[in-house]
Protein backbone atom coordinates (compact mmCIF):
# COMPACT_ATOMS: atom_id res chain seq x y z
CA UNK A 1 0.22 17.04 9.38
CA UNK A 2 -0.35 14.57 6.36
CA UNK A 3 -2.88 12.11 6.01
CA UNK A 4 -2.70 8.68 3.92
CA UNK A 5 -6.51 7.69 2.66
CA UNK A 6 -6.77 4.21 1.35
CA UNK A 7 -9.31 3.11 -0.90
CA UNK A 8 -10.17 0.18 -3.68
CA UNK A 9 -10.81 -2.58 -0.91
CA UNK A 10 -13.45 -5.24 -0.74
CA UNK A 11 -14.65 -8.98 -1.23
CA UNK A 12 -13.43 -10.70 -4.32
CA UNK A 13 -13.43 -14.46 -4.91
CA UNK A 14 -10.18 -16.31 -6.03
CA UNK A 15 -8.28 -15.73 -8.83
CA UNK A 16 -9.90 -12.09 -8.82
CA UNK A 17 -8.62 -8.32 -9.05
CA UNK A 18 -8.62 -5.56 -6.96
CA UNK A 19 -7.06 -2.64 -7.13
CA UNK A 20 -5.96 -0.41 -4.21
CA UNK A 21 -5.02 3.74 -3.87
CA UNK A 22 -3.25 5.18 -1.08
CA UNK A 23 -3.31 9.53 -1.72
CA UNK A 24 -1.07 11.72 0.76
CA UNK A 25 -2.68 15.09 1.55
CA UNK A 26 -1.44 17.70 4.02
CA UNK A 27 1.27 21.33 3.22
CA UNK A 28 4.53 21.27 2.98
CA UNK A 29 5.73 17.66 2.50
CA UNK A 30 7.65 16.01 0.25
CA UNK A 31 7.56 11.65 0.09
CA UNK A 32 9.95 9.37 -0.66
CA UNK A 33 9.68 6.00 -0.32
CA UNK A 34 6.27 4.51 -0.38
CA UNK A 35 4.55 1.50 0.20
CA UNK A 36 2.27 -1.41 1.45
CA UNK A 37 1.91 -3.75 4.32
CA UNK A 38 -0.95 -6.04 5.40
CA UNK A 39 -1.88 -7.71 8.67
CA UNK A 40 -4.06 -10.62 8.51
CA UNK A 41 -5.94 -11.82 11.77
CA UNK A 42 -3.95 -13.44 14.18
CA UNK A 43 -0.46 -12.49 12.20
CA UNK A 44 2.09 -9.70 12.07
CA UNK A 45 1.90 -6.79 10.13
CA UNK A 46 4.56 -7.92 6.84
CA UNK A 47 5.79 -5.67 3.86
CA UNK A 48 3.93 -6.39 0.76
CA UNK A 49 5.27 -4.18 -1.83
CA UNK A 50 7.70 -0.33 -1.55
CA UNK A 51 8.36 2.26 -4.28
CA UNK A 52 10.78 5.01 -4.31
CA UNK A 53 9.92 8.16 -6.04
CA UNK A 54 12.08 7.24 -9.00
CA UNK A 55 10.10 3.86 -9.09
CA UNK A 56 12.43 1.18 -8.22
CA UNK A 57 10.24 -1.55 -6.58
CA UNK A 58 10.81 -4.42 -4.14
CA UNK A 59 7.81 -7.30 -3.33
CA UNK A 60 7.44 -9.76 -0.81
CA UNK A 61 7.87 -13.19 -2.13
CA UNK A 62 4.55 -14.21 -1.55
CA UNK A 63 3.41 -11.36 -4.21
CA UNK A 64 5.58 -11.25 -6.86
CA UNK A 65 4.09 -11.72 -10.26
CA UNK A 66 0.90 -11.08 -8.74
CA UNK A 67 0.51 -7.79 -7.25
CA UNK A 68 1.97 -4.50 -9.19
CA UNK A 69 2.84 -0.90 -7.35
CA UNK A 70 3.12 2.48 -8.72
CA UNK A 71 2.79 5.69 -7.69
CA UNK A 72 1.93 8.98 -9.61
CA UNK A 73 4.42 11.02 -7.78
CA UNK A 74 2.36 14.51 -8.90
CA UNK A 75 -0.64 13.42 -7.01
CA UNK A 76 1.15 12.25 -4.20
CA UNK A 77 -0.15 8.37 -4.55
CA UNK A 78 0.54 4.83 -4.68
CA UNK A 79 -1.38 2.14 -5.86
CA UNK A 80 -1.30 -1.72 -5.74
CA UNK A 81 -2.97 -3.87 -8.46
CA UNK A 82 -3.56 -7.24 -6.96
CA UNK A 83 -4.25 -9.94 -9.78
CA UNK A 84 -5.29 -13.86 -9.08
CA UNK A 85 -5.70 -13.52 -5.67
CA UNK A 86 -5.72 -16.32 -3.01
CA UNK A 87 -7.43 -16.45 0.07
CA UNK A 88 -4.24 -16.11 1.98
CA UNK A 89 -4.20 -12.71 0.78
CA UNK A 90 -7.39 -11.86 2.78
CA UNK A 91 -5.83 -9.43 5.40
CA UNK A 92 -6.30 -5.58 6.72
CA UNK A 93 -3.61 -3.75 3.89
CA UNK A 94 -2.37 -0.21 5.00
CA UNK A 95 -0.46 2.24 3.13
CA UNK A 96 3.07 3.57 4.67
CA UNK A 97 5.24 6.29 4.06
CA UNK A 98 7.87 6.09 5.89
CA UNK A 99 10.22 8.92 5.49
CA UNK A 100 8.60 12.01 4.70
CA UNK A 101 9.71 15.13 4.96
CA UNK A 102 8.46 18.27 6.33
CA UNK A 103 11.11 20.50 6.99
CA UNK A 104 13.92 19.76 8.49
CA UNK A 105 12.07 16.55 9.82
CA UNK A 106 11.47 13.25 8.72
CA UNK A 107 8.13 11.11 10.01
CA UNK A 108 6.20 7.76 9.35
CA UNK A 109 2.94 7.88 8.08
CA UNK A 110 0.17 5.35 7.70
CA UNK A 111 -2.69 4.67 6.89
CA UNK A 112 -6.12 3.97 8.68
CA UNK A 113 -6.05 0.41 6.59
CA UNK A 114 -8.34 -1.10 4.01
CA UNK A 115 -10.10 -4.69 4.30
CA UNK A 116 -9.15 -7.27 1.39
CA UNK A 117 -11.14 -10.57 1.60
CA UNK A 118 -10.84 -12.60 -0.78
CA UNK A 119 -13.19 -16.35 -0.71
CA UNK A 120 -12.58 -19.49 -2.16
């Protein structure tokens, strides 16, 4: 089994910073592609950011030049810097890996989701 922990959410007003982490823990696995989704109240759960393990990244449109993501592929984690947030960011993020090996297997992964609010 492999677990995705989130941290680095919270209340922030506009135009603020936070910074989230998203570690992968378990034996035996090896991740690819990585990334981060959000679901505000109300709304469908919508790509925010992915990262391959080489580091090519792709952002939602409603991010970009906002929010950076990397990973540290040696400790198995992603992060996602959020600068000058709005208040339409406010949503529940969760971290996803979606194709990760174990074996001769391939599974999704997320995780149990952080709260970002962010107040005008």
């Amino acid at each position: 089994q492999v677990q995705l922990v989130e941290s680095g959410g919270g209340l922030v007003q506009a135009g603020g910073s936070l910074r989230l982490s998203c570690a992968a823990s378990g034996s035996a696995f090896r991740i690819n592609l990585m990334g981060w989704y959000r679901q505000a109240p109300g709304k469908q759960r919508e790509l925010v950011a992915t990262i391959t393990t080489g580091g090519s990244t792709r952002y939602a449109d409603s991010v970009k030049g906002r929010f950076t993501i990397s990973r540290d592929n040696a400790k198995n984690t992603v992060y996602l810097q959020m600068n000058s947030l709005k208040p339409e960011d406010t949503a529940v993020y969760y971290c996803n890996a979606p194709d990760v090996s174990r074996g001769s297997y391939y599974y999704n992964y997320w995780g149990q989701g952080t709260q970002v609010t962010v107040s005008s």
